[in-house]
N, C-alpha and C. Protein backbone atom coordinates (compact mmCIF):
# COMPACT_ATOMS: atom_id res chain seq x y z
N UNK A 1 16.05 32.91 -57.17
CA UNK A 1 16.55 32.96 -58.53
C UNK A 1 16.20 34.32 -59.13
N UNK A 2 17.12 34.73 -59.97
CA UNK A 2 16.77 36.20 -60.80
C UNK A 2 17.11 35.67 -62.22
N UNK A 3 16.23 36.81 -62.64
CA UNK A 3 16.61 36.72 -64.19
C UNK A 3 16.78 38.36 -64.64
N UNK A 4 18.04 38.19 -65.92
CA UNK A 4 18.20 39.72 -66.43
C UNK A 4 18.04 39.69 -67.32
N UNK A 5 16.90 41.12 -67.83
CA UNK A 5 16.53 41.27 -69.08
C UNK A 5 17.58 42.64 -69.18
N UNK A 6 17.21 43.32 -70.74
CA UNK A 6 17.88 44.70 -70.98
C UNK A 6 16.39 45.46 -71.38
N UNK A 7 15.49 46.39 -70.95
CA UNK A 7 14.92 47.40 -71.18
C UNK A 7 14.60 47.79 -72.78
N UNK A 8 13.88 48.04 -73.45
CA UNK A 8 14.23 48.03 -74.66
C UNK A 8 14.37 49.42 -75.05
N UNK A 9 13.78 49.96 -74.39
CA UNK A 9 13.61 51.07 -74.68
C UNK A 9 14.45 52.79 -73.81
N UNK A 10 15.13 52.02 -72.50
CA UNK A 10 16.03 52.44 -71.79
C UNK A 10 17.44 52.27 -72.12
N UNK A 11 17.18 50.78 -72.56
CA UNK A 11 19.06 50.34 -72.90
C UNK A 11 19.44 49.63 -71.28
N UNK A 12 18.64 49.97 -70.22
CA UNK A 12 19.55 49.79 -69.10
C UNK A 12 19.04 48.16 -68.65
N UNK A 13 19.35 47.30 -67.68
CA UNK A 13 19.81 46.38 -67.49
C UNK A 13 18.49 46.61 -66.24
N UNK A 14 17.58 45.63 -65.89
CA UNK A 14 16.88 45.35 -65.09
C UNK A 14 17.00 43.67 -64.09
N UNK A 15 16.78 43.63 -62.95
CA UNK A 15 16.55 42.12 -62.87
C UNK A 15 15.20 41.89 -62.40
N UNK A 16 15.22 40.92 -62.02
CA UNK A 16 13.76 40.56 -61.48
C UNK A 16 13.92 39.24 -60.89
N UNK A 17 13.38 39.06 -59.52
CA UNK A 17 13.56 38.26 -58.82
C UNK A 17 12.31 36.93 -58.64
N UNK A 18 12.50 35.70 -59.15
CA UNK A 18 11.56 35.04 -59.14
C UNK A 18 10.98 35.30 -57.39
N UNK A 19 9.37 35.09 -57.56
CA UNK A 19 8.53 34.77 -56.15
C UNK A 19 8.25 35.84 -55.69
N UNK A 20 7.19 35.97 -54.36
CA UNK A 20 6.75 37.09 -53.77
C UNK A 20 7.97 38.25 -53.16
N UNK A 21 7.39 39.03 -53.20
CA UNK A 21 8.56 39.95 -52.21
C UNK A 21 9.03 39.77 -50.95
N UNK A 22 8.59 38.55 -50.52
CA UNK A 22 9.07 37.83 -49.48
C UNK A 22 10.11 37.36 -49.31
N UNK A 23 10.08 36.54 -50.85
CA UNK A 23 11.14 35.23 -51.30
C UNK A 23 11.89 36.58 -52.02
N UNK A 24 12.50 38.01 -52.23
CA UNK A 24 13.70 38.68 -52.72
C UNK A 24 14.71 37.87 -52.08
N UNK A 25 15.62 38.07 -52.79
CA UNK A 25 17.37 37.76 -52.44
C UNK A 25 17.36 38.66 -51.07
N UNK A 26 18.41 38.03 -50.16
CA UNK A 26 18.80 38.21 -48.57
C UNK A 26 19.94 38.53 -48.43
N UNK A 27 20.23 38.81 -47.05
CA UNK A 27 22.06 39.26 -46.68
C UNK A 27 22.48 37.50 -47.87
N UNK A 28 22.26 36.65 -46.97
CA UNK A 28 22.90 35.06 -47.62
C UNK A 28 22.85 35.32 -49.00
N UNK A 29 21.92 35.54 -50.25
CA UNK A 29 22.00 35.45 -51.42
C UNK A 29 22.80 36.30 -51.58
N UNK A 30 23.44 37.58 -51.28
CA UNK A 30 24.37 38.28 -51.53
C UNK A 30 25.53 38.56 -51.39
N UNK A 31 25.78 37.22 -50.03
CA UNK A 31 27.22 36.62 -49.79
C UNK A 31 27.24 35.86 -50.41
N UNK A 32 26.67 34.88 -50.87
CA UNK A 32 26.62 33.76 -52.11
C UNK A 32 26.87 34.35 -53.38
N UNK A 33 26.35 35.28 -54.12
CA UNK A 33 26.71 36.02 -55.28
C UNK A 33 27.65 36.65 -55.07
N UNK A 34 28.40 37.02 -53.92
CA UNK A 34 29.43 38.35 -54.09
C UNK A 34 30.91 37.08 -54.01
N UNK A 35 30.43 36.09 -52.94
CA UNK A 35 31.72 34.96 -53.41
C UNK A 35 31.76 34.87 -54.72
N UNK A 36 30.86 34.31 -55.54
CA UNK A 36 31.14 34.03 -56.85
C UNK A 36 31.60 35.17 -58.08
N UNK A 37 31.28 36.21 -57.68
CA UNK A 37 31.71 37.35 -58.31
C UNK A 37 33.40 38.02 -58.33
N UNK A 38 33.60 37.75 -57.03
CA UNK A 38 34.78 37.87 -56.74
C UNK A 38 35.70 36.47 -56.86
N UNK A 39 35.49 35.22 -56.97
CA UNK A 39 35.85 34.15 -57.47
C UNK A 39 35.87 34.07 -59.29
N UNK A 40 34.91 34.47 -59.54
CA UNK A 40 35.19 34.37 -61.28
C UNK A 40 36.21 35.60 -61.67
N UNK A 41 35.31 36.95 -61.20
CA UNK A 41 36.74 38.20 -61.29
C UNK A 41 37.75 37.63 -61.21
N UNK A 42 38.63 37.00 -60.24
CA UNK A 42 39.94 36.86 -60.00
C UNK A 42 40.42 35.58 -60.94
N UNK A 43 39.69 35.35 -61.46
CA UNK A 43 39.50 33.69 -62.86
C UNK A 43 39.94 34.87 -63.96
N UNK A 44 39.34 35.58 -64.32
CA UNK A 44 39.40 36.73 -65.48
C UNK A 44 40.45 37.20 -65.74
N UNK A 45 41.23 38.02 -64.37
CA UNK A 45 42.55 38.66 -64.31
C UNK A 45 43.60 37.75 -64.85
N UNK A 46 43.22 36.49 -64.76
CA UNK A 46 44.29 35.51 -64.95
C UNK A 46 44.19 35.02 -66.53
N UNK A 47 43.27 35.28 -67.80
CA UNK A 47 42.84 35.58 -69.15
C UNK A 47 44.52 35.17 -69.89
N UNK A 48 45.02 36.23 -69.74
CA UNK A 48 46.19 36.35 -70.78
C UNK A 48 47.17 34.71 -70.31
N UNK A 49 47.25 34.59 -69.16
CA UNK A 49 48.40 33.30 -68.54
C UNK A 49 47.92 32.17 -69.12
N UNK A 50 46.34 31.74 -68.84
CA UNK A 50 45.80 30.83 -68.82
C UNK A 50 45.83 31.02 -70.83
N UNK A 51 45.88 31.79 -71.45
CA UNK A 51 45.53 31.40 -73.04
C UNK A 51 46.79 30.60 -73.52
N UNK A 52 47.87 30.93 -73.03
CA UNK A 52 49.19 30.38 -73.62
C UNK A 52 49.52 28.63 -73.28
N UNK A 53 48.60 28.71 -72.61
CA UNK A 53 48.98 26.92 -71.40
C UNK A 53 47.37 26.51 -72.40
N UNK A 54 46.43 27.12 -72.86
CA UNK A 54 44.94 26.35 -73.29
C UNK A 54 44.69 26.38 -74.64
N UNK A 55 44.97 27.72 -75.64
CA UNK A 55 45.16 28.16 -76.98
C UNK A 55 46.26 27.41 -77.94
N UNK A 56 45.52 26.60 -78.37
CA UNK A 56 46.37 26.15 -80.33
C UNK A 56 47.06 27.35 -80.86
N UNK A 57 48.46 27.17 -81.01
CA UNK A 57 49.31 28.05 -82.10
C UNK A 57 49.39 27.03 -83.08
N UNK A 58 49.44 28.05 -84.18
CA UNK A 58 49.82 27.13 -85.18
C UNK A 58 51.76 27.30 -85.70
N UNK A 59 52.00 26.84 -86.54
CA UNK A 59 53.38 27.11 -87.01
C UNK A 59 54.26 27.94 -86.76
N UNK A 60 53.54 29.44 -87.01
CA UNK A 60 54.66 30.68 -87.00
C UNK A 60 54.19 30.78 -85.64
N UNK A 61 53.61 30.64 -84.39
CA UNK A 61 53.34 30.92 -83.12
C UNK A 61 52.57 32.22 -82.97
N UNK A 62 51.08 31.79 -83.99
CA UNK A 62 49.94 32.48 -84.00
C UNK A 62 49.19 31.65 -84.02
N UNK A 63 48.03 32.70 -82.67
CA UNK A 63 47.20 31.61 -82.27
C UNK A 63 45.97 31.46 -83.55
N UNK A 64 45.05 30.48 -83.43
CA UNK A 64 44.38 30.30 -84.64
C UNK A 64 43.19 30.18 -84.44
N UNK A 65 42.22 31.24 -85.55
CA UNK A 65 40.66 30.80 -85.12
C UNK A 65 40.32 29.56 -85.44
N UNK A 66 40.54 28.78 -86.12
CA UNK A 66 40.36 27.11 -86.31
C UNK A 66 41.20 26.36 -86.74
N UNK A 67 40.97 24.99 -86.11
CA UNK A 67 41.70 24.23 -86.47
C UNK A 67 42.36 24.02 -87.87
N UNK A 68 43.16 23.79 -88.15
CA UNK A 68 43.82 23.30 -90.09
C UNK A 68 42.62 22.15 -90.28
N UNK A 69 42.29 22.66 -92.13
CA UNK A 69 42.28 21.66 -92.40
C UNK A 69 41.82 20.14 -92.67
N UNK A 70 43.28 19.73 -92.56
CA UNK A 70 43.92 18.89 -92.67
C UNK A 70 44.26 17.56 -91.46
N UNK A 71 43.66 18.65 -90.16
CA UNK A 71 43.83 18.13 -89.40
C UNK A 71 42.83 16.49 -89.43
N UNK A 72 43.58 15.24 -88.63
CA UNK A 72 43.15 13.93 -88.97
C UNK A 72 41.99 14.22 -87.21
N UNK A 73 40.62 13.70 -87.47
CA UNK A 73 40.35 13.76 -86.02
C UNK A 73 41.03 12.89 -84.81
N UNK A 74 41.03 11.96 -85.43
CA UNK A 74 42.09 11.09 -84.56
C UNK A 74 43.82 11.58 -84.17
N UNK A 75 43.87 12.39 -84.58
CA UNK A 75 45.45 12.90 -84.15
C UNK A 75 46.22 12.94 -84.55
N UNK A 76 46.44 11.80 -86.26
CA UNK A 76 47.54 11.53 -86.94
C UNK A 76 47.70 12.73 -87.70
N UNK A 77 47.33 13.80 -87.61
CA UNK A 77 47.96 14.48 -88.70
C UNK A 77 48.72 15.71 -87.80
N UNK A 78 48.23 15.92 -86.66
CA UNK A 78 48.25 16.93 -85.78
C UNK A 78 48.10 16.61 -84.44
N UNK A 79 49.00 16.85 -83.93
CA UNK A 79 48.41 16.47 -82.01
C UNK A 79 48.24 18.57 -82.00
N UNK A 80 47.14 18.41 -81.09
CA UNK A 80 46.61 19.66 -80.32
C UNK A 80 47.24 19.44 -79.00
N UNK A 81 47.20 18.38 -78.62
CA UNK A 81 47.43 18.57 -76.99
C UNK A 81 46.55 19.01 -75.83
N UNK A 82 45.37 18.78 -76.75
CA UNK A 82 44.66 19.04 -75.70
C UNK A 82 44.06 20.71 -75.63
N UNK A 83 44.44 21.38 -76.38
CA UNK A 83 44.53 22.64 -76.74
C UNK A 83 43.19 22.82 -77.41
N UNK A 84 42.44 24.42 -77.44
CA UNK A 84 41.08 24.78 -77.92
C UNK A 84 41.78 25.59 -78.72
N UNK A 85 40.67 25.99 -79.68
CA UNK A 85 41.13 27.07 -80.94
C UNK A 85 40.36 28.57 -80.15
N UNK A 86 41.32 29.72 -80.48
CA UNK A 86 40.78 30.90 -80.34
C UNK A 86 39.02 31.16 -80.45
N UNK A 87 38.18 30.89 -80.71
CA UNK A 87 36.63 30.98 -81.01
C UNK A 87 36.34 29.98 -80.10
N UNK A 88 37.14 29.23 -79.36
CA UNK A 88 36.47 28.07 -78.14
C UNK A 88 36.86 29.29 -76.82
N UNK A 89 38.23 29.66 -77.18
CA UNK A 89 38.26 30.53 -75.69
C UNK A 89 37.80 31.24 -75.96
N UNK A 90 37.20 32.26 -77.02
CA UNK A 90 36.95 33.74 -77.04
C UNK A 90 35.29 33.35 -76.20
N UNK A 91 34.43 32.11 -76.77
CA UNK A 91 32.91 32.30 -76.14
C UNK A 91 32.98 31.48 -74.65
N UNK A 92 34.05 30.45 -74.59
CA UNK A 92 34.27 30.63 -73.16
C UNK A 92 34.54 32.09 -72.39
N UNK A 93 35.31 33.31 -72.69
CA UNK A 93 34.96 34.02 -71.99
C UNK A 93 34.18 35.32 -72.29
N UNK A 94 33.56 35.14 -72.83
CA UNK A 94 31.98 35.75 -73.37
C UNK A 94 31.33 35.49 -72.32
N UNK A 95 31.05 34.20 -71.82
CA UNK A 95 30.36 33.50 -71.20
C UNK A 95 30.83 34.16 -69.75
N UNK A 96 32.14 33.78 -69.60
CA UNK A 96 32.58 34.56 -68.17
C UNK A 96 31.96 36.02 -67.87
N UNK A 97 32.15 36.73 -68.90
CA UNK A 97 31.79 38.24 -69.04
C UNK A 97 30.52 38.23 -68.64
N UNK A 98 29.84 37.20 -69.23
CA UNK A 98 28.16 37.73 -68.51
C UNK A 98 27.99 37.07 -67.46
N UNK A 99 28.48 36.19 -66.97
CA UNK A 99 28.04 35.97 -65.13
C UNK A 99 28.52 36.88 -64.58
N UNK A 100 30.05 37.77 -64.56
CA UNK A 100 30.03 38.86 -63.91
C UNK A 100 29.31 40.11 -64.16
N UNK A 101 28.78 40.33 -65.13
CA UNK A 101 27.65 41.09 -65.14
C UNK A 101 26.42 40.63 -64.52
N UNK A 102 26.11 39.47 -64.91
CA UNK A 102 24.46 39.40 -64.11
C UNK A 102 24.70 39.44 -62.78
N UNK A 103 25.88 38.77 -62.15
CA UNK A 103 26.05 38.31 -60.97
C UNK A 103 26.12 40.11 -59.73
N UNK A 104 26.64 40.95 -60.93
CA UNK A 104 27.44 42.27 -60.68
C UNK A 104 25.60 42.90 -60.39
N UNK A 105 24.78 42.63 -61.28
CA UNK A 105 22.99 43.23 -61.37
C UNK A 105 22.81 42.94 -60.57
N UNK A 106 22.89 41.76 -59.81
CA UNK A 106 21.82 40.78 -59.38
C UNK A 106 22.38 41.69 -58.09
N UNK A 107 23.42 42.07 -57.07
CA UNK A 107 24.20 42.31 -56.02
C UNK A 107 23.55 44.00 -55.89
N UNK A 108 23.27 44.46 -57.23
CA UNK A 108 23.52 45.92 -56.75
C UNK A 108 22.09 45.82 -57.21
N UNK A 109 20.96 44.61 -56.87
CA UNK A 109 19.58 45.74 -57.02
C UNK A 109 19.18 44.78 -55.77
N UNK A 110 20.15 44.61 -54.98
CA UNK A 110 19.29 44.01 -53.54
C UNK A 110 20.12 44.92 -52.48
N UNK A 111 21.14 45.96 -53.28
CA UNK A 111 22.25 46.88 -52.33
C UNK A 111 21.31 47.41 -51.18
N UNK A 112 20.24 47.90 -51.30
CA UNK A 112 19.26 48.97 -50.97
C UNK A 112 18.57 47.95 -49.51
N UNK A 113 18.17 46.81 -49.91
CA UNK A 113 17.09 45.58 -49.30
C UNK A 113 18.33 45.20 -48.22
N UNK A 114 19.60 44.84 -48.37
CA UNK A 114 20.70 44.10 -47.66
C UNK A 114 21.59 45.17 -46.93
N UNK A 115 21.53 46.62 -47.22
CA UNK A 115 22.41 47.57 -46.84
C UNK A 115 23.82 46.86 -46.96
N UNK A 116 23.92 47.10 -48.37
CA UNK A 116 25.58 46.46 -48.52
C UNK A 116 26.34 48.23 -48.50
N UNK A 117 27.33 47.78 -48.01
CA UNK A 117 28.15 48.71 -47.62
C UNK A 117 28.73 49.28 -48.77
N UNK A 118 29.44 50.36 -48.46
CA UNK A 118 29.82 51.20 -49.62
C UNK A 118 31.15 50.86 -50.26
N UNK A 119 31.86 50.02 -49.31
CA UNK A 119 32.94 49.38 -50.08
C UNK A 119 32.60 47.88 -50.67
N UNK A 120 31.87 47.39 -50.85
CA UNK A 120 31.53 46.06 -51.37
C UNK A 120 31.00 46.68 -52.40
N UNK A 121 29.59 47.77 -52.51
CA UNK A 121 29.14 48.00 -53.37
C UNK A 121 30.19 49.02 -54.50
N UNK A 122 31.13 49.35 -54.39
CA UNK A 122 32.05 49.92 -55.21
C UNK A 122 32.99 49.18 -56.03
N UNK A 123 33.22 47.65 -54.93
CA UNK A 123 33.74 46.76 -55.51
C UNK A 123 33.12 45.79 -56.64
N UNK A 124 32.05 45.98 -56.64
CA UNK A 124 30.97 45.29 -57.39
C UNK A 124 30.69 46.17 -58.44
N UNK A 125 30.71 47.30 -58.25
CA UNK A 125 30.73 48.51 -59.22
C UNK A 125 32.15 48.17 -60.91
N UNK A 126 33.03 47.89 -59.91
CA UNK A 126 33.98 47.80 -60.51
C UNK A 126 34.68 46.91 -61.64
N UNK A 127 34.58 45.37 -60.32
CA UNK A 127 34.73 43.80 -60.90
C UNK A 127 33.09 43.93 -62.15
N UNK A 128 32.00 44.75 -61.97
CA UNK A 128 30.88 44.71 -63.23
C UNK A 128 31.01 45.47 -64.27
N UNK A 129 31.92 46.81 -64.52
CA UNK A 129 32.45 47.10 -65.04
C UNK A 129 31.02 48.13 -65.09
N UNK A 130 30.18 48.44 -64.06
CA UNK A 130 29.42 49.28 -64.43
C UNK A 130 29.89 50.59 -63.53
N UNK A 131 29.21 51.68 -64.38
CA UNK A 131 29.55 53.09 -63.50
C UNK A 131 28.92 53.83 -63.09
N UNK A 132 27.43 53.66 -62.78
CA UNK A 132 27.38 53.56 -61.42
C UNK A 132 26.12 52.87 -61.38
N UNK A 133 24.84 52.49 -60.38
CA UNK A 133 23.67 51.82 -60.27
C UNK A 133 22.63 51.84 -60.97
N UNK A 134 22.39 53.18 -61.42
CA UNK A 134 21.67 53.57 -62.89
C UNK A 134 21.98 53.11 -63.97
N UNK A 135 23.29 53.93 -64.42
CA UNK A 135 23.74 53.90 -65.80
C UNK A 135 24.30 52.20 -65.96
N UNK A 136 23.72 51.33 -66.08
CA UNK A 136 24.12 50.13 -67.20
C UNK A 136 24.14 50.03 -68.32
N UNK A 137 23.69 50.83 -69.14
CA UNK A 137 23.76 50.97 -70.41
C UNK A 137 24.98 50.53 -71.40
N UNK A 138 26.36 50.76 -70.68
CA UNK A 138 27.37 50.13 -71.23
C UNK A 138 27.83 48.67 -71.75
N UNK A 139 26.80 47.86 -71.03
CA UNK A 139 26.22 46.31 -71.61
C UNK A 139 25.62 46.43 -72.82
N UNK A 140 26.02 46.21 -73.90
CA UNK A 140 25.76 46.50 -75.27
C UNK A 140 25.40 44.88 -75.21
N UNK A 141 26.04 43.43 -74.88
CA UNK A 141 26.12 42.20 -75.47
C UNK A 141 26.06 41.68 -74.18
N UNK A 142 24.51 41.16 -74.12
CA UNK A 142 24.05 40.08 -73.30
C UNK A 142 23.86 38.75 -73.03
């Protein structure tokens, strides 16, 4: 298990790996994180499709930060359909945003321990939206 803090005084993005330096993350923990990294990434790309089929419009066919209202909870005044309001998807993918970041940390501070290759680690570079192994600093919202 890891956990990510942010530096307070760097700005940059650290992890830290529960247990001795024995128990660090392995080749396996880093095929295990890089599936899921590249499994949620490709969840992400798909953002704009997935809002139109999950996002409440209201009337004029704007989507809405909350529900009306007026709305009855039981349904009589309004069917949703099943539909979330804009502020349900926006911290659903808030939420997405930071597993590919931690998940993106967690991959590139065991790069060194696992000798991940230079095309995985670029790809991880990328899908984390960081530029390059140092500079994380661009994580403003953790």
């Amino acid at each position: 298990a890891f956990c990510l803090d942010k530096n307070k005084e760097s700005g940059q993005l650290e992890v830290y790996w529960e247990g001795d330096d024995d128990e660090l993350g392995d080749g396996d923990d880093v095929e295990f994180l890089m599936e899921h990294l590249v499994r949620i990434s490709d969840l992400r790309k798909k953002k704009l499709e997935f809002e139109d089929k999950f996002v409440w419009r209201n009337g004029d066919g704007k989507y809405d930060t909350a529900l009306p209202e007026e709305l009855d909870y039981f349904g009589e005044t309004l069917q949703l359909n099943g539909k979330m309001t804009t502020s349900e998807w926006d911290a659903i993918w808030k939420y997405c945003d930071a597993l590919i970041l931690a998940l993106g940390a967690a991959i590139l501070s065991l790069a060194d321990e696992v000798s991940l290759d230079e095309s995985d680690y670029n790809l991880v570079l990328e899908m984390s939206n960081f530029t390059s192994d140092t500079d994380n600093s661009n994580h403003e919202e953790l």
